[in-house]
N, C-alpha and C. Protein backbone atom coordinates (compact mmCIF):
# COMPACT_ATOMS: atom_id res chain seq x y z
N UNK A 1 -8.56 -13.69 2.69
CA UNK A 1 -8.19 -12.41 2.10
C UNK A 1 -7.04 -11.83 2.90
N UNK A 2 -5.88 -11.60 2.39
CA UNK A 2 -4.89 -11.42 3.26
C UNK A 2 -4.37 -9.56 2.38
N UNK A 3 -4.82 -8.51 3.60
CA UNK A 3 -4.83 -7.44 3.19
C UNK A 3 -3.69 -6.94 4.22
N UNK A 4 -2.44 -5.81 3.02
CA UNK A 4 -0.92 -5.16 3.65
C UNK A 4 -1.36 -4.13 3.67
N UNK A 5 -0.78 -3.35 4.34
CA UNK A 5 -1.06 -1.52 4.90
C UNK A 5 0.29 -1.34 5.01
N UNK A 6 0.49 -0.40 3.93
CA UNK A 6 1.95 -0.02 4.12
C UNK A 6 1.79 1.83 4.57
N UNK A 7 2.51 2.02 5.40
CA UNK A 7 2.47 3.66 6.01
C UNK A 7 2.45 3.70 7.08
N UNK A 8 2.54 4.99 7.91
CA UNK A 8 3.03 5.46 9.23
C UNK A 8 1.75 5.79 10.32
N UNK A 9 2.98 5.21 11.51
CA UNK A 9 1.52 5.63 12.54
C UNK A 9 0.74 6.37 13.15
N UNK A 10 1.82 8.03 11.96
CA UNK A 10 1.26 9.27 12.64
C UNK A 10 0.34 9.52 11.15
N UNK A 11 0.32 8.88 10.29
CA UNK A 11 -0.43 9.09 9.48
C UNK A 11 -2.22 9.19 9.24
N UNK A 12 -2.78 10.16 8.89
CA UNK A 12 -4.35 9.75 9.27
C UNK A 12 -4.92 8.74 8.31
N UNK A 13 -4.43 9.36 7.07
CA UNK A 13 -4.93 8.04 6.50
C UNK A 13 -4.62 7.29 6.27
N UNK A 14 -3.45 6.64 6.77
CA UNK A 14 -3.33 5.34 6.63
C UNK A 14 -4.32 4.31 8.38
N UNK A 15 -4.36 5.07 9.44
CA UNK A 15 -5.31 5.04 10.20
C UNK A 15 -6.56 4.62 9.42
N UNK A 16 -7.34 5.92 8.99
CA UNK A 16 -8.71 5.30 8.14
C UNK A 16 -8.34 4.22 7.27
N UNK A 17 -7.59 3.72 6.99
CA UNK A 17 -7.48 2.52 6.35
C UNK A 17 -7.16 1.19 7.19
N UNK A 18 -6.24 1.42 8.27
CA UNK A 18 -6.44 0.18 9.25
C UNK A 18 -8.01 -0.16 9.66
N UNK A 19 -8.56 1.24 9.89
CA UNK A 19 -10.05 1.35 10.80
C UNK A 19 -10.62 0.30 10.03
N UNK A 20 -10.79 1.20 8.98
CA UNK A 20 -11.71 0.62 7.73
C UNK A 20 -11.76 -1.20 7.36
N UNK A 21 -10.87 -1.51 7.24
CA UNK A 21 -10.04 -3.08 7.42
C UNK A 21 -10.82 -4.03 8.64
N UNK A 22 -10.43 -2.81 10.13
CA UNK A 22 -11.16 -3.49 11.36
C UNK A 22 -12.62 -3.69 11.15
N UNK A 23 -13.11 -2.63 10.79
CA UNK A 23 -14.42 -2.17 10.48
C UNK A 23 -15.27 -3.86 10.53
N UNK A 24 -14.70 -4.28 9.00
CA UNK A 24 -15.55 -5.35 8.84
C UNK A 24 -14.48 -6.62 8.74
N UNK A 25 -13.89 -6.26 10.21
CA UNK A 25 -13.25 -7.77 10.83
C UNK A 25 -12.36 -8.58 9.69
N UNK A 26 -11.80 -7.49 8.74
CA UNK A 26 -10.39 -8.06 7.74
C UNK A 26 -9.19 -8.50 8.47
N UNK A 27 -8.28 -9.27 8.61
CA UNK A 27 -7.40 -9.57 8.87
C UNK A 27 -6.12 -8.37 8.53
N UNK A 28 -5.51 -7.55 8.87
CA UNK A 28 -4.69 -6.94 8.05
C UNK A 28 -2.96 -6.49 8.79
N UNK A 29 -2.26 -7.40 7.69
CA UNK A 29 -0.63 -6.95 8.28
C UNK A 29 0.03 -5.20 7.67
N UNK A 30 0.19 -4.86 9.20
CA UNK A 30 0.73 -3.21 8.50
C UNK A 30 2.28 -3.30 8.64
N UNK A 31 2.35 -2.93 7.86
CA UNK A 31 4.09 -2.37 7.69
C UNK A 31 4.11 -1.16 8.17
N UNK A 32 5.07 -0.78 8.94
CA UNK A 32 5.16 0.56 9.48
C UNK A 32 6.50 0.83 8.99
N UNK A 33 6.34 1.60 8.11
CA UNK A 33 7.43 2.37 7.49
C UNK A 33 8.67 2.79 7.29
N UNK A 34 8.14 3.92 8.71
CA UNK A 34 9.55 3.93 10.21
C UNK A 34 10.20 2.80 10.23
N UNK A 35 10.05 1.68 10.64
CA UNK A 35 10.34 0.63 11.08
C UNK A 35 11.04 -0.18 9.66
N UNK A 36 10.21 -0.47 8.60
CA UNK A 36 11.23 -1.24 8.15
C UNK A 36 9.98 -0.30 6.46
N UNK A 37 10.95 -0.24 6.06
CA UNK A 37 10.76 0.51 4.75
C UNK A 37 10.46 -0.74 3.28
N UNK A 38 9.23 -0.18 2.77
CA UNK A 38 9.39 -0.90 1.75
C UNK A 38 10.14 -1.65 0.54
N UNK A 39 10.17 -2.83 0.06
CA UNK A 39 10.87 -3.37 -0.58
C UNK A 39 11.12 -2.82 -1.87
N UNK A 40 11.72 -2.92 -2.95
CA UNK A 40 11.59 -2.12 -4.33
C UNK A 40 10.69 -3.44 -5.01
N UNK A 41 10.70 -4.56 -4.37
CA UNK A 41 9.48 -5.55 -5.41
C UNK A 41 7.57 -4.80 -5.13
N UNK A 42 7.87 -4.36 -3.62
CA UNK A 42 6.82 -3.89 -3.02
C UNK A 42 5.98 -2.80 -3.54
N UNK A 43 7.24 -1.95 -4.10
CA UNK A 43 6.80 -0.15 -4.55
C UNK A 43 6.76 -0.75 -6.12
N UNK A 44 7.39 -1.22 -6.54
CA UNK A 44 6.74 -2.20 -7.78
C UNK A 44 5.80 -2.03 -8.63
N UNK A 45 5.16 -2.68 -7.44
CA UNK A 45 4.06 -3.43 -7.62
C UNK A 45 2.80 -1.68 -7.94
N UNK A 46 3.10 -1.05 -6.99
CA UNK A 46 2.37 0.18 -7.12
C UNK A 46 2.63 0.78 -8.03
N UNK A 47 4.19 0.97 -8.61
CA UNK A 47 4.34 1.50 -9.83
C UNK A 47 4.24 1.07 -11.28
N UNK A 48 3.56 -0.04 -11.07
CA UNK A 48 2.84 -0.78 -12.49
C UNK A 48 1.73 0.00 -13.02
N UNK A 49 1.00 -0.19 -11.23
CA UNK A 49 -0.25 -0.31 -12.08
C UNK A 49 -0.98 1.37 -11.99
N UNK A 50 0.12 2.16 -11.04
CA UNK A 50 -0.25 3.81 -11.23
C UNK A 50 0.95 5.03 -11.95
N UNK A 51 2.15 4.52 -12.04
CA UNK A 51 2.97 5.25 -12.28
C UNK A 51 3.80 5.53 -10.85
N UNK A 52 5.43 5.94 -11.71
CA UNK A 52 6.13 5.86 -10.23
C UNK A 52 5.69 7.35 -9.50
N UNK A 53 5.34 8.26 -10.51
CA UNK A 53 4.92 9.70 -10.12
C UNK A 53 3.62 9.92 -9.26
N UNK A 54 2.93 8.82 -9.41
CA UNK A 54 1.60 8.34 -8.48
C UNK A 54 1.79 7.89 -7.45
N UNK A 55 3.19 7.40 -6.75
CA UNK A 55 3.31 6.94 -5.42
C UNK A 55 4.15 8.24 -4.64
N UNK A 56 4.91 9.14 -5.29
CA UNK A 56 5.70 9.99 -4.68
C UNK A 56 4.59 11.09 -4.28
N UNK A 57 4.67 11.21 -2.77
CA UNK A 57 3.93 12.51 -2.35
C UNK A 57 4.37 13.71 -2.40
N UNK A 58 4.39 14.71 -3.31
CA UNK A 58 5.52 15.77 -3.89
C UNK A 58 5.18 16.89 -2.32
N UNK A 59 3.97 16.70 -2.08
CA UNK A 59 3.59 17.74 -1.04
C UNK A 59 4.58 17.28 0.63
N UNK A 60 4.86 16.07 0.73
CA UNK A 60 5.19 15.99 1.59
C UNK A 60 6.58 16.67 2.19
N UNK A 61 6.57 17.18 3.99
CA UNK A 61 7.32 18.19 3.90
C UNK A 61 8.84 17.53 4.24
N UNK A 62 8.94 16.08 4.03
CA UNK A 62 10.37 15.17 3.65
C UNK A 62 10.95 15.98 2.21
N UNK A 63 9.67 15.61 1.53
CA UNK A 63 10.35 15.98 0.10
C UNK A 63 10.94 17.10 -0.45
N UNK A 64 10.52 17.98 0.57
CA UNK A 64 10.61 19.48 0.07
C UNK A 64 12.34 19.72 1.03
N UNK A 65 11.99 19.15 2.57
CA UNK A 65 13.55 19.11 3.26
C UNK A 65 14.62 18.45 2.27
N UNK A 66 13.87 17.19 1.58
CA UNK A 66 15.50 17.05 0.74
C UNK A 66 15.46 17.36 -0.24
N UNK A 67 15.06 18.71 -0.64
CA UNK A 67 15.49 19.46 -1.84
C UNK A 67 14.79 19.07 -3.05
N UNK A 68 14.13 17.78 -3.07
CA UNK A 68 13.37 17.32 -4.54
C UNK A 68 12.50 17.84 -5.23
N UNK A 69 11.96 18.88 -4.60
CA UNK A 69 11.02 19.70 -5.10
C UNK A 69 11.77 20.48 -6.27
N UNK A 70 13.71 20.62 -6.24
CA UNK A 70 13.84 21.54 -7.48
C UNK A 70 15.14 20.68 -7.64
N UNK A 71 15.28 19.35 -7.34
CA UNK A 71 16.45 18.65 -8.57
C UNK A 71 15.65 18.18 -9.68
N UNK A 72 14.66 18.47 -9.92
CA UNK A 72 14.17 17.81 -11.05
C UNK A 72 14.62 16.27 -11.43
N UNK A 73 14.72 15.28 -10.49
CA UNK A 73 14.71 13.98 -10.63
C UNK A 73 13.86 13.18 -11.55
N UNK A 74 13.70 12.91 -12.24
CA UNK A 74 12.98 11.76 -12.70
C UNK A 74 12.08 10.76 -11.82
N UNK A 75 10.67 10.40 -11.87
CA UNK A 75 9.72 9.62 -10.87
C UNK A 75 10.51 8.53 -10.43
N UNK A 76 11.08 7.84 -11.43
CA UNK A 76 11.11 6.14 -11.30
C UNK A 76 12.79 6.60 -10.15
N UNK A 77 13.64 7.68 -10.10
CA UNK A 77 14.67 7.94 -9.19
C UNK A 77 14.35 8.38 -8.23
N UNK A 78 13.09 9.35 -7.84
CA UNK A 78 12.60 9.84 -7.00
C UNK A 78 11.80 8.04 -5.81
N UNK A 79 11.27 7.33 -6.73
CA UNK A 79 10.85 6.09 -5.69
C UNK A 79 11.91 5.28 -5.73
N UNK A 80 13.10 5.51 -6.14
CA UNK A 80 14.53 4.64 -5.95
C UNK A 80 14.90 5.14 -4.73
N UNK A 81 14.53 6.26 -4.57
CA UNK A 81 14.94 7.18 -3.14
C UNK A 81 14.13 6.65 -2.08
N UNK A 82 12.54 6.33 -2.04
CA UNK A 82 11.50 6.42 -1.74
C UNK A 82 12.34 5.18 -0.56
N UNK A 83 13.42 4.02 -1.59
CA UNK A 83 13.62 3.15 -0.70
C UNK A 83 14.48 3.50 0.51
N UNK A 84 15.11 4.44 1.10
CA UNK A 84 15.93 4.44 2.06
C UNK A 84 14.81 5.87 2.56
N UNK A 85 13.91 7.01 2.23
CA UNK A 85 13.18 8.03 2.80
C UNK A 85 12.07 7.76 2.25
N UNK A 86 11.33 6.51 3.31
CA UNK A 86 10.01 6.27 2.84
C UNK A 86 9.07 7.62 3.34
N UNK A 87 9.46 8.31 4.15
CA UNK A 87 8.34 9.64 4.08
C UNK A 87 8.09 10.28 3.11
N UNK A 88 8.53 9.75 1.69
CA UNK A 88 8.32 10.76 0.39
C UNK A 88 7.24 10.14 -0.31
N UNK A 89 6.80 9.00 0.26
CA UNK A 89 5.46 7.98 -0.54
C UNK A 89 4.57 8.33 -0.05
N UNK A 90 3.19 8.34 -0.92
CA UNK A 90 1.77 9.03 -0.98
C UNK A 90 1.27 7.45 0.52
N UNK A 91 0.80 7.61 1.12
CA UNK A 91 -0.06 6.89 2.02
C UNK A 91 -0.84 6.89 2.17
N UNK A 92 -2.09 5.58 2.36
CA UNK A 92 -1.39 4.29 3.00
C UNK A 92 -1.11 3.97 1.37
N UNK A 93 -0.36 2.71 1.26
CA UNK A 93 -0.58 2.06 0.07
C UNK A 93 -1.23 0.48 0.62
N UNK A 94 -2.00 0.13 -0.18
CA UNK A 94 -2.45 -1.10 0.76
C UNK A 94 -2.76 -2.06 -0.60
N UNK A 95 -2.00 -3.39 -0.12
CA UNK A 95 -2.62 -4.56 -1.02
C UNK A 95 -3.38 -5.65 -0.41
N UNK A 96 -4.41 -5.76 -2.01
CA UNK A 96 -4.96 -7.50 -1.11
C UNK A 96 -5.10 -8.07 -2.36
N UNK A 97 -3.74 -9.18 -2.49
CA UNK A 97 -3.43 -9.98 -3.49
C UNK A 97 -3.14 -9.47 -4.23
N UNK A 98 -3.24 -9.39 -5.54
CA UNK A 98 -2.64 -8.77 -7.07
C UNK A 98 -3.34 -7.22 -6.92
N UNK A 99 -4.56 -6.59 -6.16
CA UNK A 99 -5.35 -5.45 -6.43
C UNK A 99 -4.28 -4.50 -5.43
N UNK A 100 -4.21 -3.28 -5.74
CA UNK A 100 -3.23 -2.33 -5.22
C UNK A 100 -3.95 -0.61 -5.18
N UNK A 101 -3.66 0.15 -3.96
CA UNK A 101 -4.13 1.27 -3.97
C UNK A 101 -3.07 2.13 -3.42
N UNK A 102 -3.57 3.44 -4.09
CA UNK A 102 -2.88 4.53 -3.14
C UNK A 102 -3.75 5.32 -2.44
N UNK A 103 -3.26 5.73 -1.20
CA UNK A 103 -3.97 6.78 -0.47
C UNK A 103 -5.47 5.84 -0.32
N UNK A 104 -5.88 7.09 0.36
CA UNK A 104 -7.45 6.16 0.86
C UNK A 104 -8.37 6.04 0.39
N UNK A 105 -8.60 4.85 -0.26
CA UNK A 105 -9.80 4.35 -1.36
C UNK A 105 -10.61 3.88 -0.58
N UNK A 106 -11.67 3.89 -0.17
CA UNK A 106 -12.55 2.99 0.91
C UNK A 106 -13.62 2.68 -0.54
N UNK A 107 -13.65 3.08 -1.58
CA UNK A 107 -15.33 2.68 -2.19
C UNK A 107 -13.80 1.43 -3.12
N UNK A 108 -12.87 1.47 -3.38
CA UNK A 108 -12.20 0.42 -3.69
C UNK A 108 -11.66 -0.51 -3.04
N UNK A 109 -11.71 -0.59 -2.11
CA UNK A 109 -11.31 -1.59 -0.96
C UNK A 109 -12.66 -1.95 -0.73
N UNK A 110 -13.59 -1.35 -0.86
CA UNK A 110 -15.36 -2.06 -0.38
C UNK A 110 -15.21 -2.82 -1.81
N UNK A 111 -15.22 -2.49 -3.02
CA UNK A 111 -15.33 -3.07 -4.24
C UNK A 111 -14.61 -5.25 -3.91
N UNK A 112 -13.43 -4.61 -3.73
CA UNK A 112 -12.26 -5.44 -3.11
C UNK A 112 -12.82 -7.01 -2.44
N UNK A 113 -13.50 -6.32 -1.24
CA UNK A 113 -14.05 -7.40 -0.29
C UNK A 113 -15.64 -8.00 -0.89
N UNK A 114 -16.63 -7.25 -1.20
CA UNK A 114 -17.54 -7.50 -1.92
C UNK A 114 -17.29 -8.71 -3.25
N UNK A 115 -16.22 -8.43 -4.15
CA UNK A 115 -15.84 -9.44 -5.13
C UNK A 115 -15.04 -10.56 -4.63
N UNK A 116 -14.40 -10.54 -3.48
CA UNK A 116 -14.09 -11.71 -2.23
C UNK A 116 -15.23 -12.56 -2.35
N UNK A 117 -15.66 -11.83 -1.18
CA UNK A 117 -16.93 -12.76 -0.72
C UNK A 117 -17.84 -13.08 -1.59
N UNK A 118 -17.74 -12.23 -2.89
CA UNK A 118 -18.63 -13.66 -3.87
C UNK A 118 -18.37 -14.55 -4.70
N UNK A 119 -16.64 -14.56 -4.50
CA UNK A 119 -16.46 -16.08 -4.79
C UNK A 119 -16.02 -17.10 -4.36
N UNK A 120 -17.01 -18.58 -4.55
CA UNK A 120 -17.06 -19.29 -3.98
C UNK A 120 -16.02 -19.66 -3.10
N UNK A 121 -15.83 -20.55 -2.12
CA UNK A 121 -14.20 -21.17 -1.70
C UNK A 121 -14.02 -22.15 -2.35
N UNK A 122 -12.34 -22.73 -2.06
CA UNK A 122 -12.29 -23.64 -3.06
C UNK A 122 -12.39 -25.05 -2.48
N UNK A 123 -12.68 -25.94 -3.12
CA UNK A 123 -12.91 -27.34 -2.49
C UNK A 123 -11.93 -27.60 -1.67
N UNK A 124 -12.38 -28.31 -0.79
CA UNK A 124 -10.99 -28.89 0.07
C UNK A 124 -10.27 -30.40 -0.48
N UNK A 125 -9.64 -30.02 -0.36
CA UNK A 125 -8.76 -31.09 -0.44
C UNK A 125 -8.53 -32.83 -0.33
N UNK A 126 -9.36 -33.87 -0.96
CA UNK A 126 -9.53 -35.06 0.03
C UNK A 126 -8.05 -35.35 0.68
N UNK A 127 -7.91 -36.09 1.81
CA UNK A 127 -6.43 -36.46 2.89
C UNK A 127 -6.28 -37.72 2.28
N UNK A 128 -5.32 -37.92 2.07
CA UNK A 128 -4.53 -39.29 1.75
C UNK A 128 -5.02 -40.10 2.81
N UNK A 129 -5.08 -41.46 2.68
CA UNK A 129 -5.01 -42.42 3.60
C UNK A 129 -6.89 -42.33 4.39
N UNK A 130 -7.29 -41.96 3.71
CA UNK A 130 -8.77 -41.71 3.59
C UNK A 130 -9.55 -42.61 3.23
């Protein structure tokens, strides 16, 4: 199960979401934000399956410093932005495989690992020259 944490390290909840991850010994790569900002295949992926208006954190006080609170932008321009001032995205966003969340879902990320672990693994492989 290979689970991403995308968000910052002053963030709390994206914290309860690393925890949560440790909790029950998940493997999990975080992206830190600061550091290298999400991809537009990445924010994507979030804006499929919630809307681009579902990843922009309107409350956050980035968004309000750069004025977006009254250009009346459009969502899908507002997370075009999101790519160079990732402090304007709702956090954490976290994937594991095709399933995607915003902010801190812990009874969906339990859902997540629970439907993991009950299915089977897959056969291995016989080795050539066997």
């Amino acid at each position: 199960m290979n689970v991403q944490v995308f968000g910052f390290n002053d963030c709390a909840e994206t914290r309860k979401a690393l925890r949560f991850f440790a909790e029950r010994r998940m493997p999990v790569h975080f992206v830190n934000l600061t550091e290298r900002p999400a991809s537009k295949g990445e924010l994507r992926r979030f804006q499929e399956k919630y809307g681009a208006a579902a990843v922009i954190d309107r409350s956050a006080p980035k968004f309000r410093a750069l004025g977006l609170h009254v250009r009346g932008d459009s969502p899908e321009r507002m997370l075009e932005r999101a790519l160079t001032e990732p402090r304007i995205l709702k956090t954490p966003l976290v994937r594991v495989g095709n399933r995607v969340s915003i902010g801190h879902q812990p009874d969906d990320w339990k859902a997540w690992i629970d439907a993991e672990r009950a299915t089977p693994p897959s056969p291995a492989r016989p080795r050539r020259g066997s």
